[in-house]
N, C-alpha and C. Protein backbone atom coordinates (compact mmCIF):
# COMPACT_ATOMS: atom_id res chain seq x y z
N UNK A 1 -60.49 66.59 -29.60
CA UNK A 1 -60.22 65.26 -30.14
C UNK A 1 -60.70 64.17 -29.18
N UNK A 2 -61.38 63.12 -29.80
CA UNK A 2 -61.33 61.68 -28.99
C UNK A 2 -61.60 60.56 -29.79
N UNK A 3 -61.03 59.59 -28.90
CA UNK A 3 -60.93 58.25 -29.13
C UNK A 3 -62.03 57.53 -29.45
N UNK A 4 -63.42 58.32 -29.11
CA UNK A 4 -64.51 57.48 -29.05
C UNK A 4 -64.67 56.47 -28.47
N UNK A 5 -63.79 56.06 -27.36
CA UNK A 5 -63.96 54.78 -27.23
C UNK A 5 -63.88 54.61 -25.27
N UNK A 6 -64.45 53.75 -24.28
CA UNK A 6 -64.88 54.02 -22.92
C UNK A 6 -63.62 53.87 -22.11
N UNK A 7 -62.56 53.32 -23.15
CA UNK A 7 -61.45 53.15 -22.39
C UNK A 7 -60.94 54.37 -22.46
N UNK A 8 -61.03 55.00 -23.30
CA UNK A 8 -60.09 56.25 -23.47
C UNK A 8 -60.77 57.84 -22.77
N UNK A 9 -61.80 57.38 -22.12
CA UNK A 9 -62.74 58.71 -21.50
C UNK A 9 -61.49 59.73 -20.81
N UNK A 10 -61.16 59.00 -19.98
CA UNK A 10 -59.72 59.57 -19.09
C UNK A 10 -58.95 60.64 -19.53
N UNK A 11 -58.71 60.15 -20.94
CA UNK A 11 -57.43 60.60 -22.12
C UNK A 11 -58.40 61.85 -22.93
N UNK A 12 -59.38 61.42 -23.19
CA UNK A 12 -60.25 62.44 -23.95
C UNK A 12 -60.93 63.48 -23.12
N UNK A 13 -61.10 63.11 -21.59
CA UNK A 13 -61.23 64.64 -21.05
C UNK A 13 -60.50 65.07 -20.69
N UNK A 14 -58.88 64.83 -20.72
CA UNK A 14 -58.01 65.92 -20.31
C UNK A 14 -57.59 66.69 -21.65
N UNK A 15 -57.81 65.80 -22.57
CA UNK A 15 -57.20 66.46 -24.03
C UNK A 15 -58.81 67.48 -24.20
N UNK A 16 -59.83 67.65 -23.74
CA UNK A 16 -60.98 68.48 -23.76
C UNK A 16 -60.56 69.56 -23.01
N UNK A 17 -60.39 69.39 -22.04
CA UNK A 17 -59.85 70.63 -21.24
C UNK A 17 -58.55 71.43 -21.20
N UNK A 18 -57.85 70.83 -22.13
CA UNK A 18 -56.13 71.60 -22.61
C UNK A 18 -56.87 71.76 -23.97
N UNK A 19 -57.85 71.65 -24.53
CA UNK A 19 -58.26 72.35 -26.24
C UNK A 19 -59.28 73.51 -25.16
N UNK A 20 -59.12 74.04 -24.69
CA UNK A 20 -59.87 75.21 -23.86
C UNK A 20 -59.13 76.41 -24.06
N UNK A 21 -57.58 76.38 -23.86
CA UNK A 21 -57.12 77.63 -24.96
C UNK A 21 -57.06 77.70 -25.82
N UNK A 22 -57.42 76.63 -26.73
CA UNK A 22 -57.46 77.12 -28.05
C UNK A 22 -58.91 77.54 -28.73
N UNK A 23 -60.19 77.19 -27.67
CA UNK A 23 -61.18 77.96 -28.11
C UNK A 23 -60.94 79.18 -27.85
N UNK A 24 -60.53 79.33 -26.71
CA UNK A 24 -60.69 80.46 -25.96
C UNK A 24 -60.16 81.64 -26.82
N UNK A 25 -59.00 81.32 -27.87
CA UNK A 25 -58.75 82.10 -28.74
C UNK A 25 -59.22 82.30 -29.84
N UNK A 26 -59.58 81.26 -30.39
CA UNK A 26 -60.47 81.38 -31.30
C UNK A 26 -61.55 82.41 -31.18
N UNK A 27 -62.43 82.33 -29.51
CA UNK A 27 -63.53 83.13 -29.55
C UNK A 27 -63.60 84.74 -29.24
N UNK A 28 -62.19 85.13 -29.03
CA UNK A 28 -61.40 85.95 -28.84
C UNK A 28 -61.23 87.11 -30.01
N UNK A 29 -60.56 86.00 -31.27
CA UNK A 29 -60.70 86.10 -32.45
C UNK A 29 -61.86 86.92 -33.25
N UNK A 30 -62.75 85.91 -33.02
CA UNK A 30 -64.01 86.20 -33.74
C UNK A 30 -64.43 87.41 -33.26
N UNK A 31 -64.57 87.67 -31.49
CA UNK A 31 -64.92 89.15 -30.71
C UNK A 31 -64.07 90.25 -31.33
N UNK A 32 -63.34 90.37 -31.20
CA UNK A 32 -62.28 91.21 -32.17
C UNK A 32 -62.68 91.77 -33.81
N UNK A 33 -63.09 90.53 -34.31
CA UNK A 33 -63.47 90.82 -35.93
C UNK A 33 -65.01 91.85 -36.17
N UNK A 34 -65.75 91.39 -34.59
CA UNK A 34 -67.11 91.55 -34.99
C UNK A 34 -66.77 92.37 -33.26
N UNK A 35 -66.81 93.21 -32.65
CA UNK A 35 -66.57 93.92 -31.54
C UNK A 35 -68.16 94.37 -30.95
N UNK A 36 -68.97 94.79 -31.98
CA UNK A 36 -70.30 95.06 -31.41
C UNK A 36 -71.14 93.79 -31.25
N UNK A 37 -70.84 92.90 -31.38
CA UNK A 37 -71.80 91.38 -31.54
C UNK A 37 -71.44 90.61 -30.22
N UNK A 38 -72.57 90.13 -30.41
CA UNK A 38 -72.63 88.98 -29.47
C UNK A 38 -72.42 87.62 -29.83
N UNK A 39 -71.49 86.43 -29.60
CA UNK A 39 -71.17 85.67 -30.07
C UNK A 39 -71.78 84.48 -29.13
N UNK A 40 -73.29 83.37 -30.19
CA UNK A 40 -73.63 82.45 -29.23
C UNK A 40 -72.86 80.96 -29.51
N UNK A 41 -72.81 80.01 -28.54
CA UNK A 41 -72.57 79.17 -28.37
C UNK A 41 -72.73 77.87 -28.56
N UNK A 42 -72.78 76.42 -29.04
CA UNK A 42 -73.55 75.75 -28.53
C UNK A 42 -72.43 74.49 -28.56
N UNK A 43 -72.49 73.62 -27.13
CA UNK A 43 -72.10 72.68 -26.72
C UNK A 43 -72.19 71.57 -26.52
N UNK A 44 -71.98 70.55 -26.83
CA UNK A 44 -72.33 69.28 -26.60
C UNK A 44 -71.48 67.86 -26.20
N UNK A 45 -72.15 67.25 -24.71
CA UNK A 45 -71.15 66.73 -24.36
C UNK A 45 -70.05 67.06 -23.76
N UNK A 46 -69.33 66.55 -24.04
CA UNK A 46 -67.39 67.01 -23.53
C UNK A 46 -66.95 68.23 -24.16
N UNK A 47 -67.85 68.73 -25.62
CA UNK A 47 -67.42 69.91 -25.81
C UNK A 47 -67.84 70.84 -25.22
N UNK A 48 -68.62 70.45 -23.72
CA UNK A 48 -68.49 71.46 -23.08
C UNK A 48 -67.55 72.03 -21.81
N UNK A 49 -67.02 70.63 -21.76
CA UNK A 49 -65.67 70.35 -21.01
C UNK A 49 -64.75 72.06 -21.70
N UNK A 50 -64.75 71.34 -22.90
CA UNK A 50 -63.58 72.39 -23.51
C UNK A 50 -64.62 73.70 -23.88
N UNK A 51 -65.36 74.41 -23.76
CA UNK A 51 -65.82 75.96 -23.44
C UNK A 51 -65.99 76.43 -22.26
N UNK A 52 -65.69 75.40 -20.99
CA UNK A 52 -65.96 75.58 -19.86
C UNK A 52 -64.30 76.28 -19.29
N UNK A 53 -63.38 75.13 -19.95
CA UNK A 53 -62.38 75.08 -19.89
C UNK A 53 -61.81 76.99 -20.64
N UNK A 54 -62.62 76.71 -21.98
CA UNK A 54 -62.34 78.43 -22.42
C UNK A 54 -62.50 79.31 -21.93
N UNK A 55 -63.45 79.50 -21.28
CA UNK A 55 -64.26 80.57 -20.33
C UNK A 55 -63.37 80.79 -18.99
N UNK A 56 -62.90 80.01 -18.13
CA UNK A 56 -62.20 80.00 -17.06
C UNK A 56 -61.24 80.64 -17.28
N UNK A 57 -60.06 80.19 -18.98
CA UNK A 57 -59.09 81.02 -19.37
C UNK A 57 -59.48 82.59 -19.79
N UNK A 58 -60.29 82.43 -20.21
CA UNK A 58 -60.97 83.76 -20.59
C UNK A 58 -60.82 84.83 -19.42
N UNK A 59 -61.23 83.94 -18.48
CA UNK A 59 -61.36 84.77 -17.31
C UNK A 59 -60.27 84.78 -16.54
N UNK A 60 -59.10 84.29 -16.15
CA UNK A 60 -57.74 84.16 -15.59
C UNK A 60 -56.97 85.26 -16.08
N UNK A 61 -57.51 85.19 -17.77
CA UNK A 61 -57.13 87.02 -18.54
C UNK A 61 -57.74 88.50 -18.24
N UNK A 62 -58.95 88.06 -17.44
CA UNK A 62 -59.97 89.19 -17.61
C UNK A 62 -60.33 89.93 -18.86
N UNK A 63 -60.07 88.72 -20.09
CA UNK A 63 -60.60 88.98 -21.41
C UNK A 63 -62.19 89.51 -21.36
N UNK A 64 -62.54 90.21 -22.35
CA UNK A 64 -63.70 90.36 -22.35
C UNK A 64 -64.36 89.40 -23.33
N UNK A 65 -65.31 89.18 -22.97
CA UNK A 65 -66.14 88.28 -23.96
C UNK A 65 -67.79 88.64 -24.10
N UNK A 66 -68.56 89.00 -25.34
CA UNK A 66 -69.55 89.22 -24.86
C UNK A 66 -70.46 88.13 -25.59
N UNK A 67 -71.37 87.29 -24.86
CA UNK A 67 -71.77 86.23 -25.50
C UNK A 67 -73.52 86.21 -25.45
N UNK A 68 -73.92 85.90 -26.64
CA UNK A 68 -74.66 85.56 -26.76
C UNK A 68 -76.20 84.71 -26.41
N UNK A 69 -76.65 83.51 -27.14
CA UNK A 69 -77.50 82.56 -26.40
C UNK A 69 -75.92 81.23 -26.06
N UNK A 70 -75.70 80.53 -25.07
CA UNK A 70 -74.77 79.36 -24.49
C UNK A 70 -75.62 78.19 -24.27
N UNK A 71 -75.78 77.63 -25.36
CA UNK A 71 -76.26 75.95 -25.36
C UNK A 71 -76.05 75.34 -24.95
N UNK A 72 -75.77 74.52 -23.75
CA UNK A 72 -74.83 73.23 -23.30
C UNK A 72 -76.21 71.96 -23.61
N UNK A 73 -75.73 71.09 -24.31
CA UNK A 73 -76.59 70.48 -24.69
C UNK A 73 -75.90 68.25 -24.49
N UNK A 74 -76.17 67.76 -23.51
CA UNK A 74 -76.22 67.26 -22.30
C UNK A 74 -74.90 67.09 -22.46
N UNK A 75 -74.25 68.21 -21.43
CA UNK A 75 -73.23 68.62 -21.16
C UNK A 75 -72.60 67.67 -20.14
N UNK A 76 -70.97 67.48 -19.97
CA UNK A 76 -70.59 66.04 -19.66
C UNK A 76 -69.98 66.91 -18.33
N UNK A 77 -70.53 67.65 -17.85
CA UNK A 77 -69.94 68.82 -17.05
C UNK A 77 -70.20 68.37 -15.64
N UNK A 78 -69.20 68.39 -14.58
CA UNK A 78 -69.62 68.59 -12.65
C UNK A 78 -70.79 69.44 -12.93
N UNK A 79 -72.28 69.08 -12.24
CA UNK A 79 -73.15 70.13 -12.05
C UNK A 79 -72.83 71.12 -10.97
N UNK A 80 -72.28 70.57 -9.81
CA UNK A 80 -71.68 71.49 -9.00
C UNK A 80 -70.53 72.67 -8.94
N UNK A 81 -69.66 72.32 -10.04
CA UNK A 81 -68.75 72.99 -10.59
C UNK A 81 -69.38 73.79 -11.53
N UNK A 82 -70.44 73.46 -12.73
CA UNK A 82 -70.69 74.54 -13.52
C UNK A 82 -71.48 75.93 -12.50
N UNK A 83 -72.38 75.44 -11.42
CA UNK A 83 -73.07 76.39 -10.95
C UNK A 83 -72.13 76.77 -9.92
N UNK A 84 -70.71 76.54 -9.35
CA UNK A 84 -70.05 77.54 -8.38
C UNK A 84 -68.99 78.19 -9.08
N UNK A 85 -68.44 77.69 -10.57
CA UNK A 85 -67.65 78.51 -11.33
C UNK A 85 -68.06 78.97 -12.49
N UNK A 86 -68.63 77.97 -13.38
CA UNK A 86 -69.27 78.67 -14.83
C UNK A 86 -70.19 79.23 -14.83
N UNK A 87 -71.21 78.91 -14.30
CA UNK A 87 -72.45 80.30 -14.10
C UNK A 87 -72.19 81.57 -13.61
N UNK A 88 -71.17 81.68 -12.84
CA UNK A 88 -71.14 83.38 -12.37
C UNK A 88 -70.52 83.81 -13.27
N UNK A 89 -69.48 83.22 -14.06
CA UNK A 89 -68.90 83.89 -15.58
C UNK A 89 -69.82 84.04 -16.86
N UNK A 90 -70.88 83.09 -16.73
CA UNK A 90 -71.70 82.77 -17.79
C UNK A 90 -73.00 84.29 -17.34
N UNK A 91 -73.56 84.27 -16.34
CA UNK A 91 -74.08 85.47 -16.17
C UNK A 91 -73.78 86.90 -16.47
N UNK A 92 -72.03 87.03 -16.02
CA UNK A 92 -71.63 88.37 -16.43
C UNK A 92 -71.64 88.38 -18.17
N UNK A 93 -71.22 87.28 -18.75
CA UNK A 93 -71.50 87.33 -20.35
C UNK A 93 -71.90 87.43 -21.20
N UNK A 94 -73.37 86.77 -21.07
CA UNK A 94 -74.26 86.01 -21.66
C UNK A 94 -75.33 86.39 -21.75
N UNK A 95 -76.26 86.66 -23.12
CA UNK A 95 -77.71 86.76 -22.64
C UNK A 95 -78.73 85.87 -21.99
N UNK A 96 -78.82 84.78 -22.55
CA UNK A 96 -79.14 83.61 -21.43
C UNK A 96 -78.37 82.14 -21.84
N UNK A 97 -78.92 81.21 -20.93
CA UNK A 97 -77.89 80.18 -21.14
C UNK A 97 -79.26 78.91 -21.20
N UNK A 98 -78.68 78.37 -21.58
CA UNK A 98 -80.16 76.93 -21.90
C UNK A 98 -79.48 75.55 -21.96
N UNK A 99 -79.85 75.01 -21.22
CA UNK A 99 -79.40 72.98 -20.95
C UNK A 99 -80.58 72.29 -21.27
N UNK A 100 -79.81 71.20 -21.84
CA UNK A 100 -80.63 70.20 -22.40
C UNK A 100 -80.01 68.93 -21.80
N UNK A 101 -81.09 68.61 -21.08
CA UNK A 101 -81.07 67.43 -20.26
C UNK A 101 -81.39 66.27 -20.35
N UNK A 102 -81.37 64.84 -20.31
CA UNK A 102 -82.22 63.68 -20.10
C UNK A 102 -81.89 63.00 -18.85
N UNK A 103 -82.72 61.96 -18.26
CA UNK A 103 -82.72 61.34 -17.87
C UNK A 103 -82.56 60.28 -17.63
N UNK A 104 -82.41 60.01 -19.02
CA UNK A 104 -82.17 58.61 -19.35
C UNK A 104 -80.79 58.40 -20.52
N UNK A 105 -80.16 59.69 -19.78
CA UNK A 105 -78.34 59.25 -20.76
C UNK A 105 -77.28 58.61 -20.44
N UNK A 106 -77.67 57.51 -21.04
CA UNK A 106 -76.85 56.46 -20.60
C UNK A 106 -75.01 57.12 -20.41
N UNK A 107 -74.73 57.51 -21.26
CA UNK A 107 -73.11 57.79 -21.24
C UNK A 107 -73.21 58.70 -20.19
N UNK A 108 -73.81 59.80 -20.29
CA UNK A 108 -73.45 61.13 -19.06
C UNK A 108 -73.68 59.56 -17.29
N UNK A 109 -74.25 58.77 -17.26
CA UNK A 109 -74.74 58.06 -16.02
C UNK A 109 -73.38 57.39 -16.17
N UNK A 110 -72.47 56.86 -17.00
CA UNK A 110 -71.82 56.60 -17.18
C UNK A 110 -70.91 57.18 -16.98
N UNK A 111 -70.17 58.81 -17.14
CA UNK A 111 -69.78 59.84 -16.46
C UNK A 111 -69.42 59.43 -15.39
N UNK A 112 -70.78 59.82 -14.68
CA UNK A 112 -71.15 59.90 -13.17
C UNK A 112 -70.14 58.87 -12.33
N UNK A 113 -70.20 57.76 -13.01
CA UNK A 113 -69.44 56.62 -12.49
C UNK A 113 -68.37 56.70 -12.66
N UNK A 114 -67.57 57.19 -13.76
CA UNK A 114 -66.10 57.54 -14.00
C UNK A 114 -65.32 58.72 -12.95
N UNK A 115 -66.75 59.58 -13.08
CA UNK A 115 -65.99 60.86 -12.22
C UNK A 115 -66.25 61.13 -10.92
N UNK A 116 -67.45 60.39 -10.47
CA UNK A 116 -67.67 60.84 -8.69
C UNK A 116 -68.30 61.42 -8.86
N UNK A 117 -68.89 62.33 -9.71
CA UNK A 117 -69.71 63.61 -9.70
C UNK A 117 -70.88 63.58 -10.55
N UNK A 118 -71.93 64.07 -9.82
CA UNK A 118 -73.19 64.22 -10.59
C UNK A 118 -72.95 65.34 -11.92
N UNK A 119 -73.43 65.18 -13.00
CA UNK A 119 -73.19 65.43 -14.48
C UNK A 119 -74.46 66.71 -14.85
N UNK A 120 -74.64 67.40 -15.11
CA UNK A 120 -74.72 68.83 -15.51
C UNK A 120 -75.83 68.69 -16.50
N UNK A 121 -75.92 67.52 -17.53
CA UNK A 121 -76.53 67.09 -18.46
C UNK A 121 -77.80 65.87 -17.84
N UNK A 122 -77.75 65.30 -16.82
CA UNK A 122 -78.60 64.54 -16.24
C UNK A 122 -80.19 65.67 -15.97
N UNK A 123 -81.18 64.93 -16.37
CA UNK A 123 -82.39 65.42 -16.36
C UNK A 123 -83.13 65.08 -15.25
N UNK A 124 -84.36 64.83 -15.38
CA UNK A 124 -85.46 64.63 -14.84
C UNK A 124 -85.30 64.70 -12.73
N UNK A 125 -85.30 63.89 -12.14
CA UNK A 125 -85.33 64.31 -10.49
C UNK A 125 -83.94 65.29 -10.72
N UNK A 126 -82.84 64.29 -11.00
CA UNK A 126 -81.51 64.83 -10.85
C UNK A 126 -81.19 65.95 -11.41
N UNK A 127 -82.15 66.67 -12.20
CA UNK A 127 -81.39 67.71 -12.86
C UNK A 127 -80.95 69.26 -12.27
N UNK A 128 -79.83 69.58 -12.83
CA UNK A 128 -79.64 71.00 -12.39
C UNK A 128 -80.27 72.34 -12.69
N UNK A 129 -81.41 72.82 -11.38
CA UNK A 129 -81.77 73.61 -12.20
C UNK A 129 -81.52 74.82 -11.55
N UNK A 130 -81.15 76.26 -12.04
CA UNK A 130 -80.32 77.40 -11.58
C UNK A 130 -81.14 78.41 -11.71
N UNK A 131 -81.56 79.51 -11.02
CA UNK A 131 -81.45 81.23 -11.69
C UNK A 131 -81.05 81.54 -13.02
N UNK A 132 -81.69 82.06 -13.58
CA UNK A 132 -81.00 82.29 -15.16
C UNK A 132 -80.64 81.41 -16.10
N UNK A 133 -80.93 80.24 -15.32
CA UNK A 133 -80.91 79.33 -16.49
C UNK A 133 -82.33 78.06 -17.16
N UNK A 134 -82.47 78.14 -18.47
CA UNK A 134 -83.37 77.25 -19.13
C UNK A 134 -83.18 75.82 -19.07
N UNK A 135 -83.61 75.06 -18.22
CA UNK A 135 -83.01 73.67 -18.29
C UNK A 135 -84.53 73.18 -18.87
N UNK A 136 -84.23 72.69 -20.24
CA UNK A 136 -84.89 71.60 -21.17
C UNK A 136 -84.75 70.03 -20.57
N UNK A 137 -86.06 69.38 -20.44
CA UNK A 137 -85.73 67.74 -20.58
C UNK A 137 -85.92 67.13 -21.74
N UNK A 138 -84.83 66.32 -22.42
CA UNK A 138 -85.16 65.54 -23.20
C UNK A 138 -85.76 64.47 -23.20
N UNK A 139 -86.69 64.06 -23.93
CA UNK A 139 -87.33 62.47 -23.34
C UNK A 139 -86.36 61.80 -24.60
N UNK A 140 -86.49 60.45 -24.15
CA UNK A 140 -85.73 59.44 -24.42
C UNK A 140 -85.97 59.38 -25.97
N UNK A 141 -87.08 59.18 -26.32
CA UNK A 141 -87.74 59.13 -27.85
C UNK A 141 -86.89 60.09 -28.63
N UNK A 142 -86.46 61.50 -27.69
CA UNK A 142 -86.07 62.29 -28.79
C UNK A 142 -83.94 62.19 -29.15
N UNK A 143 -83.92 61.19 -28.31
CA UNK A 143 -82.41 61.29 -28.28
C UNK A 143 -81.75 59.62 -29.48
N UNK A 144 -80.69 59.59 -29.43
CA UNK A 144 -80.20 58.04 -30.29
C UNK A 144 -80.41 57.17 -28.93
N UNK A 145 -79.65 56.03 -29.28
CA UNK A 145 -79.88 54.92 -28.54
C UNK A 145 -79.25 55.34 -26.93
N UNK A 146 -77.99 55.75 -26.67
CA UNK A 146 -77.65 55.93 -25.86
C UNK A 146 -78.27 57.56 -24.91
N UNK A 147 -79.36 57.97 -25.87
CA UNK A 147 -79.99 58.58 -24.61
C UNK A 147 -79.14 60.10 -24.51
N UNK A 148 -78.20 60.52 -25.41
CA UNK A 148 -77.29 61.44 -25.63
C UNK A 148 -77.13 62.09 -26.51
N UNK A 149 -77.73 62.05 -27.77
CA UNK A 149 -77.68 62.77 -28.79
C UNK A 149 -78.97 63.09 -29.75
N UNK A 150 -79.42 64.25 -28.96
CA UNK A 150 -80.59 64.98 -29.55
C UNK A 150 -81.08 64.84 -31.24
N UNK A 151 -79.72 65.82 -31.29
CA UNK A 151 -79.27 66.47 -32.84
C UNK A 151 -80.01 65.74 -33.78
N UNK A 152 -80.18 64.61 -33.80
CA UNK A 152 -80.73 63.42 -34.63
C UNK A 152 -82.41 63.97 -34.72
N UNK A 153 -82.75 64.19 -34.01
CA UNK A 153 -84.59 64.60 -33.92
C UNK A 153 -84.81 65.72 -34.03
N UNK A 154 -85.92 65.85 -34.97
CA UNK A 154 -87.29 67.08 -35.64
C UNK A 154 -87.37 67.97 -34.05
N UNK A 155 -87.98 67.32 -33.00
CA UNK A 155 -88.35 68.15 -31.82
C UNK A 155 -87.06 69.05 -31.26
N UNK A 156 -86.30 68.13 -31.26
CA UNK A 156 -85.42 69.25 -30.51
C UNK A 156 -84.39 70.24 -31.93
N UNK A 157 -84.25 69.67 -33.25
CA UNK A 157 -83.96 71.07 -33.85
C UNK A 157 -84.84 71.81 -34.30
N UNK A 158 -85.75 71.49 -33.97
CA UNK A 158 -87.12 72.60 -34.08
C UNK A 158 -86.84 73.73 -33.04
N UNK A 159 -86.67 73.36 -31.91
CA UNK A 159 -86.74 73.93 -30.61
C UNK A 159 -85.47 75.17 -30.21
N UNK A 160 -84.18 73.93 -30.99
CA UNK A 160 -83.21 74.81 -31.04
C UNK A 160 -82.77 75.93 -31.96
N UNK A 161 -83.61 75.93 -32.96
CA UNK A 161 -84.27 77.00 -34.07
C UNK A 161 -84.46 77.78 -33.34
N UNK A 162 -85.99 77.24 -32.78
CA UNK A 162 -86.95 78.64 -31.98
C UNK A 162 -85.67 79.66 -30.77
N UNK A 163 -84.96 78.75 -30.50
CA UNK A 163 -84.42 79.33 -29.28
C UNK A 163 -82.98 80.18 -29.87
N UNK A 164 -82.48 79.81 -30.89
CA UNK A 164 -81.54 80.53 -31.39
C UNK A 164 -81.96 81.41 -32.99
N UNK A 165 -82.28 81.18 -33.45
CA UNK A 165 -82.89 81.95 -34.74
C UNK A 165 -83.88 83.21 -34.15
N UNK A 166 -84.81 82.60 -33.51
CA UNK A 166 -85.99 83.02 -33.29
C UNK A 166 -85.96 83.99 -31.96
N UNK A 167 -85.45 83.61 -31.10
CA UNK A 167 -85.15 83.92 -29.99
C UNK A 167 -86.09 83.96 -28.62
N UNK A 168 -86.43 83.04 -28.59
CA UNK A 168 -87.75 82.54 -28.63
C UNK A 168 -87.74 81.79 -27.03
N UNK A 169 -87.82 82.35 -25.67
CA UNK A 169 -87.88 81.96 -24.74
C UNK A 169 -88.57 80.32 -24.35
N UNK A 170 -87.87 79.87 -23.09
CA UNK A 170 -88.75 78.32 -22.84
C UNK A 170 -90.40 78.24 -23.34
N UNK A 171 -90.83 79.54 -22.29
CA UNK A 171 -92.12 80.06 -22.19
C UNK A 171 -92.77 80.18 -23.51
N UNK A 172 -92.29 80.39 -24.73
CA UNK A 172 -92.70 81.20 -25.81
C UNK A 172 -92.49 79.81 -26.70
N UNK A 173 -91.79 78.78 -26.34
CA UNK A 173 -91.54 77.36 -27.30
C UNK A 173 -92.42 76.73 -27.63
N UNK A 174 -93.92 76.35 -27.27
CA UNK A 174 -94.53 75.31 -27.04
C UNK A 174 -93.55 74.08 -26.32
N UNK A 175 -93.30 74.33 -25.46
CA UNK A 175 -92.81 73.09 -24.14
C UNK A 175 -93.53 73.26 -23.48
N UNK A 176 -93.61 71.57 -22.75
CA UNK A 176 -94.46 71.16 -21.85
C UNK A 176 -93.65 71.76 -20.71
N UNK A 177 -94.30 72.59 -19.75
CA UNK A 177 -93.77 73.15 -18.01
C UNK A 177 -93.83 71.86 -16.99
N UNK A 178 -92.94 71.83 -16.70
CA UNK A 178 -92.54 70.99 -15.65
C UNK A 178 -92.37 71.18 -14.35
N UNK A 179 -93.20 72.00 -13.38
CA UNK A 179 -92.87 72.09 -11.83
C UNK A 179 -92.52 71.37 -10.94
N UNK A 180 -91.61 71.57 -10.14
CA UNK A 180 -90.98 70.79 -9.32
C UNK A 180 -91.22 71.04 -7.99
N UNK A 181 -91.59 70.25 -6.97
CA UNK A 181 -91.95 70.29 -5.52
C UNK A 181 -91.30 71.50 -5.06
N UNK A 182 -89.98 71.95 -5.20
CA UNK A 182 -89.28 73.04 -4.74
C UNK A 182 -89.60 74.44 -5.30
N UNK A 183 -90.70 74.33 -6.06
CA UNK A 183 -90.95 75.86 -6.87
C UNK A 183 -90.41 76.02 -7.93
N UNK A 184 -89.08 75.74 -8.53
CA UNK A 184 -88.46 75.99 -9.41
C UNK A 184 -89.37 74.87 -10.97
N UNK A 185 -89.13 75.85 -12.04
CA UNK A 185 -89.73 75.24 -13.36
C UNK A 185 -89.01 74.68 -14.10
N UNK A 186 -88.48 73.70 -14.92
CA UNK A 186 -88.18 73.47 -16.13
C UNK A 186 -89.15 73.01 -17.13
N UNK A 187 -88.66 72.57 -18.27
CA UNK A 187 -89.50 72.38 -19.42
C UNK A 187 -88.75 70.91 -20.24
N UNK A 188 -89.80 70.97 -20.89
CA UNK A 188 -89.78 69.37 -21.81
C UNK A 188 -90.05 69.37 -22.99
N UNK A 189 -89.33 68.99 -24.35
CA UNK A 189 -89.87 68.67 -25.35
C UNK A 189 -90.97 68.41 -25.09
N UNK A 190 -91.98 68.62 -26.49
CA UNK A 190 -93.05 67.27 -26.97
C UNK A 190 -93.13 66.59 -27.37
């Protein structure tokens, strides 16, 4: 649940992260119904607050979970926190995991300022990029006004087709490769 509104960020990520057991059961649920499957993900924003939040419970149980493709798609997440707690859970789980980033998101920069902490969903210099994980940049063109919401554009549900339907690696997308001074690759819409 949220307020939608900048006053209420405070209120809406703690109520994100106490709705974390109730995914957590939910996805629990579903593993149970379907036991041989892999169950994928996809996140956006603060709702990744609350699968981050699931996963941790998940794991406090030593539930099993076996997951699928994990979308975080510009995830309102500590980058430092997802890569020293959610990635080592997300690895034992997961077949791969894929972020979608910009650079120019206004609310996640906005985050940043609320929370002290660099944001998980920030792209281009700043972005997080990991072992095992697909970090996508979004360019600005492909997001709404505030630079945060993909979903709206041809390129990126094209992409997120290829990558969940299709199964269809960075490499295998038509994305532009993006090398970074440090060796490490990400990729970019077109």
């Amino acid at each position: 649940p949220s307020d939608g509104l900048l006053a209420s960020y405070r209120g809406d990520q703690a109520e994100a992260r106490a709705s974390g057991k109730v995914l957590a059961a939910f996805l629990r649920e579903l593993q149970q119904a379907a036991p041989s499957r892999r169950l994928s993900v996809v996140a956006h924003s603060m709702g990744s607050e609350v699968f981050a939040a699931a996963l941790r419970h998940l794991d406090s149980l030593r539930s099993p979970l076996r997951l699928g493709h994990v979308v975080l798609v510009s995830p309102d997440l500590e980058a430092e926190e997802f890569l020293v707690r959610l990635l080592p859970s997300l690895r034992a789980r997961a077949v791969d995991v894929t972020v979608y980033a910009a650079s120019a998101d206004f609310a996640l920069w906005s985050s940043w300022g609320s929370n002290g902490a660099r944001r998980l969903g920030l792209g281009g210099r700043l972005a997080t990029i990991a072992r095992g994980v697909e970090t996508i940049e979004v360019p600005y063109d492909a997001t709404d006004a505030l630079g945060h919401n993909p979903f709206l554009t041809e390129p990126f549900r094209n992409d997120l087709h290829a990558l969940l339907v299709q199964g269809l690696r960075a490499s295998q997308r038509g994305l532009v490769t993006l090398p970074r001074a440090d060796g490490k690759v990400m990729w970019r819409l077109p």
